[in-house]
Protein backbone atom coordinates (compact mmCIF):
# COMPACT_ATOMS: atom_id res chain seq x y z
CA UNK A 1 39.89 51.23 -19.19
CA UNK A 2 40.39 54.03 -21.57
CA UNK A 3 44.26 53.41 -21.63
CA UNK A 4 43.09 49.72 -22.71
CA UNK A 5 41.19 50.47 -25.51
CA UNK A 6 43.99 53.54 -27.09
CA UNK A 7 46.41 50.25 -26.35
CA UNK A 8 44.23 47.83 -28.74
CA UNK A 9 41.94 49.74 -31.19
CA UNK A 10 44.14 53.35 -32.04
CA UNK A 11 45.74 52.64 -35.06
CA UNK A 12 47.85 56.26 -35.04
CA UNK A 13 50.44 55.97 -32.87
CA UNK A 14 51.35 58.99 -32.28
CA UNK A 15 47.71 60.24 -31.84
CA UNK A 16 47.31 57.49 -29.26
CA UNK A 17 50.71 58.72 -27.13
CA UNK A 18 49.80 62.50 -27.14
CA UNK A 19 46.04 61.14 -25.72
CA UNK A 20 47.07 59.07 -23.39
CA UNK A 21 49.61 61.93 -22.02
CA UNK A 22 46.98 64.08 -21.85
CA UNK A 23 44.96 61.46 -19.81
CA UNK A 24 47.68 60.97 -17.18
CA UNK A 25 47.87 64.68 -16.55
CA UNK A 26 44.20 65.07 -16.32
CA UNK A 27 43.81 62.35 -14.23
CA UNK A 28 47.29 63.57 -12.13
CA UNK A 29 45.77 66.86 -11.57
CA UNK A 30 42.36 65.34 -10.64
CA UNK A 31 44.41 63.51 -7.62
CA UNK A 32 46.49 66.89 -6.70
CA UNK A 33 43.07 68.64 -5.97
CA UNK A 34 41.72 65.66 -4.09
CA UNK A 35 44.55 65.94 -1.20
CA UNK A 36 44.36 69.15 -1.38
CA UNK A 37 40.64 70.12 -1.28
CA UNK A 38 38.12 68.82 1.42
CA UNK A 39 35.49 66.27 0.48
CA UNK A 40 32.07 67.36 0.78
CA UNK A 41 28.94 65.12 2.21
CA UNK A 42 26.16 64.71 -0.26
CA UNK A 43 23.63 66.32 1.91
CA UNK A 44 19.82 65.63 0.94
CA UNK A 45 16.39 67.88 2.52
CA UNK A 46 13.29 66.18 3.24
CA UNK A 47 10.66 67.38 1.13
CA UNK A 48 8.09 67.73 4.70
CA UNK A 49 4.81 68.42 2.38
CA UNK A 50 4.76 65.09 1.59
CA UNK A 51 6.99 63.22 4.43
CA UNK A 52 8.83 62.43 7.63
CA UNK A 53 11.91 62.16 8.46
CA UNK A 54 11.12 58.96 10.15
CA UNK A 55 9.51 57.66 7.50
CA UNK A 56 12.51 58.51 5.00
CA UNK A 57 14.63 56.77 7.13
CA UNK A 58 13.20 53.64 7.28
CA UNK A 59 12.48 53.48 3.47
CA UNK A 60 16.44 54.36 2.77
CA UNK A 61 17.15 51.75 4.95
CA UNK A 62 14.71 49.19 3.47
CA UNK A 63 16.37 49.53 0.59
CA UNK A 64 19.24 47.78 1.47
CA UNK A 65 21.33 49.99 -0.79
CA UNK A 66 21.74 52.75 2.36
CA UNK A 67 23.03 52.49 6.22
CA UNK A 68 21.48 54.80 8.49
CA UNK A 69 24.18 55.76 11.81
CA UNK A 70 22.18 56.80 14.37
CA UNK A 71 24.04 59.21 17.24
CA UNK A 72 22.41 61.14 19.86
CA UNK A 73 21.25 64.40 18.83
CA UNK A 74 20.73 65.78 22.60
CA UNK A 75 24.45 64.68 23.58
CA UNK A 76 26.57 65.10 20.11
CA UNK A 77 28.77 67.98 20.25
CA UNK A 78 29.08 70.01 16.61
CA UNK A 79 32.49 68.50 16.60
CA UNK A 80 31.92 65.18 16.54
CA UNK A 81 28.99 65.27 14.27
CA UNK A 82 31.56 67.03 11.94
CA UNK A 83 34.36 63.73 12.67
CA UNK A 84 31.38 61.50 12.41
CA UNK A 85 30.42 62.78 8.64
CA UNK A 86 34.17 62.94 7.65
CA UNK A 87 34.12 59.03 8.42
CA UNK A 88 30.91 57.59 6.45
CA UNK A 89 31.47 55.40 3.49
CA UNK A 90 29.49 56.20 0.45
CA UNK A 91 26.09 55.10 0.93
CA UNK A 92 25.45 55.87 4.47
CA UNK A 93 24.00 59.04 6.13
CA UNK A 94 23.18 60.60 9.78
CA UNK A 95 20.35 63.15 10.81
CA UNK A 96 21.62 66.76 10.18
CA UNK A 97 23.13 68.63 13.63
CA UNK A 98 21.12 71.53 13.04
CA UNK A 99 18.00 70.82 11.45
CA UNK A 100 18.07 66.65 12.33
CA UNK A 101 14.06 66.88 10.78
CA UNK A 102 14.58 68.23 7.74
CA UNK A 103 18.18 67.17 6.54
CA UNK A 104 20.52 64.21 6.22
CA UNK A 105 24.21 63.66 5.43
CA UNK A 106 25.54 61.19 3.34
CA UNK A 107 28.90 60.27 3.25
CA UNK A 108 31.22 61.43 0.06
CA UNK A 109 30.65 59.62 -3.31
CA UNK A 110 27.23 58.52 -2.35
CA UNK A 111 25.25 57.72 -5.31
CA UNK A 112 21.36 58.92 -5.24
CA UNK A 113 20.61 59.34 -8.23
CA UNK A 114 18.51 56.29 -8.69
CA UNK A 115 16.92 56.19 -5.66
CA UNK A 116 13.11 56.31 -5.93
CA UNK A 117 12.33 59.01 -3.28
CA UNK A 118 14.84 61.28 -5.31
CA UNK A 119 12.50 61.09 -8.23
CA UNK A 120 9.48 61.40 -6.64
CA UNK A 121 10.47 64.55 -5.16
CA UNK A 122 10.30 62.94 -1.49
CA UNK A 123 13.81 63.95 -0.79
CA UNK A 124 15.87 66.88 -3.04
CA UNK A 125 19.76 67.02 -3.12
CA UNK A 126 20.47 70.56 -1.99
CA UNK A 127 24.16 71.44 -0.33
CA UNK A 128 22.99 72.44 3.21
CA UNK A 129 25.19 76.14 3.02
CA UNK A 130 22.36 76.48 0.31
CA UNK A 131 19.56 76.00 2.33
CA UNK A 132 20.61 78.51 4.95
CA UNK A 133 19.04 81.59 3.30
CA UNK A 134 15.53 80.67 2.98
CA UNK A 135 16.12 78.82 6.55
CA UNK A 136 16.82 82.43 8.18
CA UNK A 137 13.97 84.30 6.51
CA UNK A 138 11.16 81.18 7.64
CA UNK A 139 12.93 81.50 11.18
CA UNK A 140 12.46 85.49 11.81
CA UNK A 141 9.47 86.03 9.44
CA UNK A 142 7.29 85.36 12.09
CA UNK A 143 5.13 83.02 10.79
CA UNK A 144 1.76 81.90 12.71
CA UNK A 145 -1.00 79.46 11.03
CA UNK A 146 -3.50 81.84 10.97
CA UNK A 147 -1.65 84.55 9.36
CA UNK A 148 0.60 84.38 5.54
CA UNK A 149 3.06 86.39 4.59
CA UNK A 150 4.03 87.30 1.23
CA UNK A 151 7.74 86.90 0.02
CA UNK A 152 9.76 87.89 -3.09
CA UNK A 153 12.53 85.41 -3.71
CA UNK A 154 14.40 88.20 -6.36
CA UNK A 155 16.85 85.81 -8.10
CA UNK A 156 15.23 82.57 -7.90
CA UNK A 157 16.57 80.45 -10.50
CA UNK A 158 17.00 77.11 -10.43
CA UNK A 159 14.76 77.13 -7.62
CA UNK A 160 15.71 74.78 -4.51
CA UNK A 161 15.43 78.10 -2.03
CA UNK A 162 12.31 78.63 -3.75
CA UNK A 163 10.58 75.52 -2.77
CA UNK A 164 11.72 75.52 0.81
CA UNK A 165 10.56 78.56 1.47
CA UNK A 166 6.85 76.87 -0.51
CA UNK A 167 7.57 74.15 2.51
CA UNK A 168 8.00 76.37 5.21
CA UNK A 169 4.90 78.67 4.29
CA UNK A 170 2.62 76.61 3.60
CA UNK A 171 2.20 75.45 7.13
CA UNK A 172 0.35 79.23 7.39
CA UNK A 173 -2.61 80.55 5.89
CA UNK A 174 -2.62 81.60 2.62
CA UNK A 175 0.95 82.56 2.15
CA UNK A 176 2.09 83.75 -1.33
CA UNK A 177 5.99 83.54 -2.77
CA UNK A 178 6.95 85.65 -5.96
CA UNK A 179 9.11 83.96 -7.92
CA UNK A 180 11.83 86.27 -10.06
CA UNK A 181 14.34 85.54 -12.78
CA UNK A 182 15.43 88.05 -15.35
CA UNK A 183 17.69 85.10 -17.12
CA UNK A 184 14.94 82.91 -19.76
CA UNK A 185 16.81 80.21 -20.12
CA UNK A 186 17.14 79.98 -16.08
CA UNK A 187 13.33 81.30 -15.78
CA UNK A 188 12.60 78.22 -17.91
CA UNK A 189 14.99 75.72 -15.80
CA UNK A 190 13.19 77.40 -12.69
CA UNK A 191 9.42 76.80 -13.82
CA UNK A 192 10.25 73.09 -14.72
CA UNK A 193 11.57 72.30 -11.30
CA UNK A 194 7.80 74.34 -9.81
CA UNK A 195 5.82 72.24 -12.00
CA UNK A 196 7.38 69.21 -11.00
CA UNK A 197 7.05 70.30 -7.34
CA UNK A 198 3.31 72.07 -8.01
CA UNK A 199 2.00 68.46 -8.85
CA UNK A 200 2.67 66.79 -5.29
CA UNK A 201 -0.30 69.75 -4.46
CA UNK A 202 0.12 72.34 -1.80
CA UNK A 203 0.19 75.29 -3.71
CA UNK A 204 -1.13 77.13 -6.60
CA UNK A 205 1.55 77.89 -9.71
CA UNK A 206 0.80 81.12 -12.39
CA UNK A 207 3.98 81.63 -14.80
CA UNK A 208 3.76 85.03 -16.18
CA UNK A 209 0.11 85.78 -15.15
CA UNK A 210 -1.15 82.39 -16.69
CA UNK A 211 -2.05 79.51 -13.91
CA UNK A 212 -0.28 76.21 -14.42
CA UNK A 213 -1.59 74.45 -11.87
CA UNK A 214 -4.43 75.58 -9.14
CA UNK A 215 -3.00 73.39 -6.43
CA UNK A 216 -5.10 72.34 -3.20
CA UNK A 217 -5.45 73.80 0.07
CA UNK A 218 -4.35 71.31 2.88
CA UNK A 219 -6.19 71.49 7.01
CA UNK A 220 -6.84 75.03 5.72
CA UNK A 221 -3.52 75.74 4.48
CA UNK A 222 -2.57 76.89 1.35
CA UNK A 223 0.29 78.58 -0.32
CA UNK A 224 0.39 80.65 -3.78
CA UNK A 225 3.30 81.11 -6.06
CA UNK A 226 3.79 83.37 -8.80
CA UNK A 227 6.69 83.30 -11.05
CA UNK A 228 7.79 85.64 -13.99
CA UNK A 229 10.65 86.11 -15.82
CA UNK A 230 11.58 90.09 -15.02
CA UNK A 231 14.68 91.62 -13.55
CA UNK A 232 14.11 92.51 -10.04
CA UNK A 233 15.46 95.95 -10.21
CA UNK A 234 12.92 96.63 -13.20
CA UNK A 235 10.11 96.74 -10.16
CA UNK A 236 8.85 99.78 -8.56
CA UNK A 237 9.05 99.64 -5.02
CA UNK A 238 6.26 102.22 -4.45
CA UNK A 239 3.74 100.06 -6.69
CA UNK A 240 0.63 99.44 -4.73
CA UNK A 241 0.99 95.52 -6.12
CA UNK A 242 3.73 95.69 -3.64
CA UNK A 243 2.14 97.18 -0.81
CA UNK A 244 1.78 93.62 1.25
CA UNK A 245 4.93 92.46 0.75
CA UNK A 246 6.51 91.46 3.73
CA UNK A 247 10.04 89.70 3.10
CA UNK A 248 12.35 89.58 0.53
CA UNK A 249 15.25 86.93 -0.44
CA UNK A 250 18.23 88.21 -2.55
CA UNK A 251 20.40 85.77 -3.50
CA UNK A 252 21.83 87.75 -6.45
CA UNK A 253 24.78 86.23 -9.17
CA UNK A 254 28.57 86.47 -7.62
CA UNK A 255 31.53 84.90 -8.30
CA UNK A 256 31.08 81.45 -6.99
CA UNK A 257 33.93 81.03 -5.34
CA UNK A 258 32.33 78.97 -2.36
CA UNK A 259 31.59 76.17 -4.71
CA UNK A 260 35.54 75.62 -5.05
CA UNK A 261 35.01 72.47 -2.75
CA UNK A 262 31.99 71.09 -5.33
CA UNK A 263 33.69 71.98 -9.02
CA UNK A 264 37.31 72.10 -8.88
CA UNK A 265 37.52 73.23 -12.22
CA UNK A 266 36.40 76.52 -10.41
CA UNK A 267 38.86 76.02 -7.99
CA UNK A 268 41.45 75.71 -11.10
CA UNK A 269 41.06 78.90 -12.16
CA UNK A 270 41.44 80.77 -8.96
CA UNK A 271 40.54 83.96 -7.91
CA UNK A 272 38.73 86.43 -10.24
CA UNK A 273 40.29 89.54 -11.34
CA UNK A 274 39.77 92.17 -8.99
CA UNK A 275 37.73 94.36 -11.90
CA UNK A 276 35.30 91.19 -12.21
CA UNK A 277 35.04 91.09 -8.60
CA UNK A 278 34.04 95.32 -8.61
CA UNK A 279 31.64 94.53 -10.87
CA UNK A 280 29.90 91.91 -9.15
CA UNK A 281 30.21 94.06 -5.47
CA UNK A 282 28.66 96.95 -7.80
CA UNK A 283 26.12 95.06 -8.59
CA UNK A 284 24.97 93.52 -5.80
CA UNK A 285 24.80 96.23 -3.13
CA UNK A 286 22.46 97.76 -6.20
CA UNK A 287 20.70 94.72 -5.88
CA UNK A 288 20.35 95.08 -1.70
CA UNK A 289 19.33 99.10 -1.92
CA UNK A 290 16.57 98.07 -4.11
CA UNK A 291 15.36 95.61 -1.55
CA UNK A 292 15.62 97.42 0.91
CA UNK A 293 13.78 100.30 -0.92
CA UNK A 294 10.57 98.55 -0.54
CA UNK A 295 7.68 100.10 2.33
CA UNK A 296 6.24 97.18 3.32
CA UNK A 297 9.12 94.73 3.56
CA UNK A 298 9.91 93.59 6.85
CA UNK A 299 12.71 91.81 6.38
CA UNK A 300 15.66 90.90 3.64
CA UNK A 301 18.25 88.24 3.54
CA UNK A 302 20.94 88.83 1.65
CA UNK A 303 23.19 85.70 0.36
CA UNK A 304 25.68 84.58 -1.81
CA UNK A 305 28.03 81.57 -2.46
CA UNK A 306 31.13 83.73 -2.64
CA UNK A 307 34.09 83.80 0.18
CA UNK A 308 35.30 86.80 -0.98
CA UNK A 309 34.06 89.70 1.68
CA UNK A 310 34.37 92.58 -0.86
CA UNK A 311 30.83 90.71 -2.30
CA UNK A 312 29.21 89.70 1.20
CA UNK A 313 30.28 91.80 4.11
CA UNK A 314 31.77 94.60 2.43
CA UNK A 315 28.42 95.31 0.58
CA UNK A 316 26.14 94.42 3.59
CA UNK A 317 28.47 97.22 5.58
CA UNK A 318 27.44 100.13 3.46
CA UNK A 319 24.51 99.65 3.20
CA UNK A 320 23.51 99.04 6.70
CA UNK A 321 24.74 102.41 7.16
CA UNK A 322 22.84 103.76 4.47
CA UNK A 323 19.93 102.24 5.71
CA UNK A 324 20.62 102.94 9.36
CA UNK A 325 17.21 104.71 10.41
CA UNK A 326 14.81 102.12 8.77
CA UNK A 327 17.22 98.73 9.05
CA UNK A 328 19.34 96.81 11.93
CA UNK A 329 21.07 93.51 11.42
CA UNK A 330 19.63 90.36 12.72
CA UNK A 331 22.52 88.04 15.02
CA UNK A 332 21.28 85.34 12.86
CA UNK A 333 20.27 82.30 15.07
CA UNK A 334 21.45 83.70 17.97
CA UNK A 335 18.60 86.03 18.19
CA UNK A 336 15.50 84.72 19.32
CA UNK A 337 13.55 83.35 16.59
CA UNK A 338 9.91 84.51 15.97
CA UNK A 339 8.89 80.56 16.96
CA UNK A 340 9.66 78.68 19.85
CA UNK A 341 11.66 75.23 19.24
CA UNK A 342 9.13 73.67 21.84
CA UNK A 343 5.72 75.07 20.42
CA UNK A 344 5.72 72.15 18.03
CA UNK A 345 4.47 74.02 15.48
CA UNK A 346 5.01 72.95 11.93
CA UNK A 347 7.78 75.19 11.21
CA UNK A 348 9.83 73.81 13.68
CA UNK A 349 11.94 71.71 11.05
CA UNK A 350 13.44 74.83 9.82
CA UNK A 351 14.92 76.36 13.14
CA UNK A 352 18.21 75.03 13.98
CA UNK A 353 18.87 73.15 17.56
CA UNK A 354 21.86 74.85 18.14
CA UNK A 355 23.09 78.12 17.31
CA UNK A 356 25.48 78.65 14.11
CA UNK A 357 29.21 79.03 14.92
CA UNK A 358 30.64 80.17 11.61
CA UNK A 359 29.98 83.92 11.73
CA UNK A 360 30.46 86.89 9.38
CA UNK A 361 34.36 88.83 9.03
CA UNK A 362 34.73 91.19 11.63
CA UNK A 363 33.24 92.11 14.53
CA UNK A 364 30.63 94.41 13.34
CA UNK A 365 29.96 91.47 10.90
CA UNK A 366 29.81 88.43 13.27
CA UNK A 367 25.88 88.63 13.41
CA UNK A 368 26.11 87.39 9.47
CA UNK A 369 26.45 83.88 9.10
CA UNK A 370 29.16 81.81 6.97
CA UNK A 371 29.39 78.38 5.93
CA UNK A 372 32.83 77.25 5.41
CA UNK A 373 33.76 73.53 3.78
CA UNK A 374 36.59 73.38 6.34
CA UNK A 375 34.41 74.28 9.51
CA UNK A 376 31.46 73.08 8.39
CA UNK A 377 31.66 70.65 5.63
CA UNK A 378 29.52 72.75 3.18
CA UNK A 379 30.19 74.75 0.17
CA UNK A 380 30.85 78.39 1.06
CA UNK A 381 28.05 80.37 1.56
CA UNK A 382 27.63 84.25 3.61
CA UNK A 383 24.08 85.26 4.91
CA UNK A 384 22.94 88.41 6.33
CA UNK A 385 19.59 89.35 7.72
CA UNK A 386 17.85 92.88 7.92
CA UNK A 387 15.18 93.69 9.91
CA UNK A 388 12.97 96.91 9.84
CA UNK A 389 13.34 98.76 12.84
CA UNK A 390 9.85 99.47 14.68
CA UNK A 391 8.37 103.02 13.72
CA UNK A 392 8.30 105.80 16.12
CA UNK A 393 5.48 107.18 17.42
CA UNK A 394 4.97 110.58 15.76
CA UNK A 395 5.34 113.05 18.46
CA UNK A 396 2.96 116.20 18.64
CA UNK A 397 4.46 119.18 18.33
CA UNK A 398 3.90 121.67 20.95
């Protein structure tokens, strides 16, 4: 179409040639990097505060716009789910493998951004590799309904991990999330996308010490969410404020060099100098001492969307040894979770049916978790989990 129009209405010829050159060459390298990199599902998480999956499914369907393929979850292997996904035309979706009641796949090129359950935040486009940190900390932070916890998502901008892990808690008693983000511009993007979330209720919203929204509890369940804008490492770990904190999510700035398969202009540009790439490892194992620097805290996932190990398990490597005494490593999902699959508790949604096979570089890494858009049709994504070792019991001297 744009060829058309320089073809009819340019009156500079010459103008109009160097254009339309530069067109074909966009558009020819636009084609290289489609054979060449994989095409990604449009994957899309139930928003299970205010829905079912069932119910989801049957208003896509109504639609008439979507086709659900149904496939048997019990007898699928990972394999075939993965051939099945590869297959869909734009427009229609399967259950997720792992978590088959809280995500779908669509196929590549689906358009949602119309659809009415989008905008009414019943359903949230979020790449499933995404999802995977706040997924681990709900699995192991042993949450009951008669008990919260209190977690400190550190770099929470825009905020899709933030309001999964709102999902996930608020299933338990008066559970509290603090919100972080040293970035204004990103604190701001971050509060709109909680206020848009606050007003479907569940949970109470304060920006910066001033409440936004008071929320409501729900069967005696209620979860409380606190956001400033404040660099994590400006806290003070031994702050009494701090003193019930039980988990904390780090999901600090890297290179993004997992998102390759998303924004190939990132893809373009190859990979970062090896000083930017220091900088960034610096950086983020200063990030993970911190965290793991605070008393109370139970438990820390660490994640980024890098592929590069120098920033995932190069960093998580030190400072497990640094950290040895008070810290072990987690085999992600192939430890038992704090929750039974069968308990049919609330938080079942979040614990994957089968274990994860994309693990960590290395042996002494393979308990961390990868996502890889070959393997597993996701953006690239590393996740470790540490998990304070139980005290000792002081010994009497003789």
């Amino acid at each position: 179409i744009a060829m058309q129009l320089l073809r009819k209405n340019t009156k500079l010829p010459h103008a109009a040639s160097l254009l339309r050159k530069s067109i074909k060459s966009i558009l020819k390298g636009v084609n290289s990097r489609d054979d060449t990199t994989t095409r990604l599902p449009v994957f899309v998480r139930i928003n299970t505060l205010s829905t079912t999956m069932s119910k989801i499914i049957k208003r896509l369907a109504k639609t008439g716009v979507y086709t659900f393929l149904a496939y048997s979850t019990k007898g699928t292997s990972y394999e075939t789910f993965l051939k099945t996904v590869r297959c869909l035309k734009p427009n229609e979706f399967v259950q997720d493998f792992h978590f088959p009641e809280l995500m779908l796949a669509f196929g590549a090129g689906s358009n949602l951004h119309d659809c009415s359950l989008l905008t009414s935040k019943k359903i949230m486009i979020q790449d499933k590799a995404s999802c995977i940190p706040a997924l681990v900390l709900l699995s192991y932070a042993h949450l009951r309904k008669e008990r919260g916890v209190t977690v400190l998502d550190a770099c929470a901008a825009p905020g899709n991990k933030t309001t999964l892990l709102i999902t996930g808690l608020s299933s338990s008693m008066s559970s509290k999330v603090i919100a972080l983000d040293r970035d204004t511009k990103r604190f701001k993007n971050l509060c709109a996308n909680l206020r848009s979330f606050a007003e479907l209720g569940g949970y109470a919203l304060s920006v910066n010490g001033d409440s936004v929204s008071k929320g409501k509890a729900s069967e005696g369940h209620f979860c409380e969410i606190d956001a400033h804008c404040t660099d994590f490492l400006s806290l003070d770990p031994q702050n009494p404020a701090f003193s019930g904190l039980t988990a904390i999510l780090l999901d600090p700035s890297c290179s993004s060099s997992g998102l390759h398969s998303r924004r190939p202009e990132l893809a373009q540009e190859g990979r970062l100098p090896e000083e930017r790439i220091t900088r960034l490892s610096n950086l983020q194992a200063k990030l993970l001492r911190h965290a793991l620097s605070f008393p109370s805290v139970q438990l820390v996932v660490y994640s980024t969307c890098s592929v590069y190990e120098e920033e995932n398990e190069a960093v998580v490597c030190e400072q497990v040894a640094k950290f040895a005494d008070d810290f072990r490593l987690l085999n992600i999902w192939q430890d038992q979770p704090a929750l039974d699959l069968t308990s049919g508790s609330p938080q079942t949604p979040f614990i994957p049916r089968a274990t994860w096979k994309t693990r960590g570089l290395g042996n002494d890494m393979s308990c961390c978790v990868r996502a890889n858009p070959e393997k597993d049709l996701t953006v690239g994504f590393f996740v470790a989990c540490f998990k304070r070792r139980a005290r000792k019991p002081d010994v009497p001297s003789a």
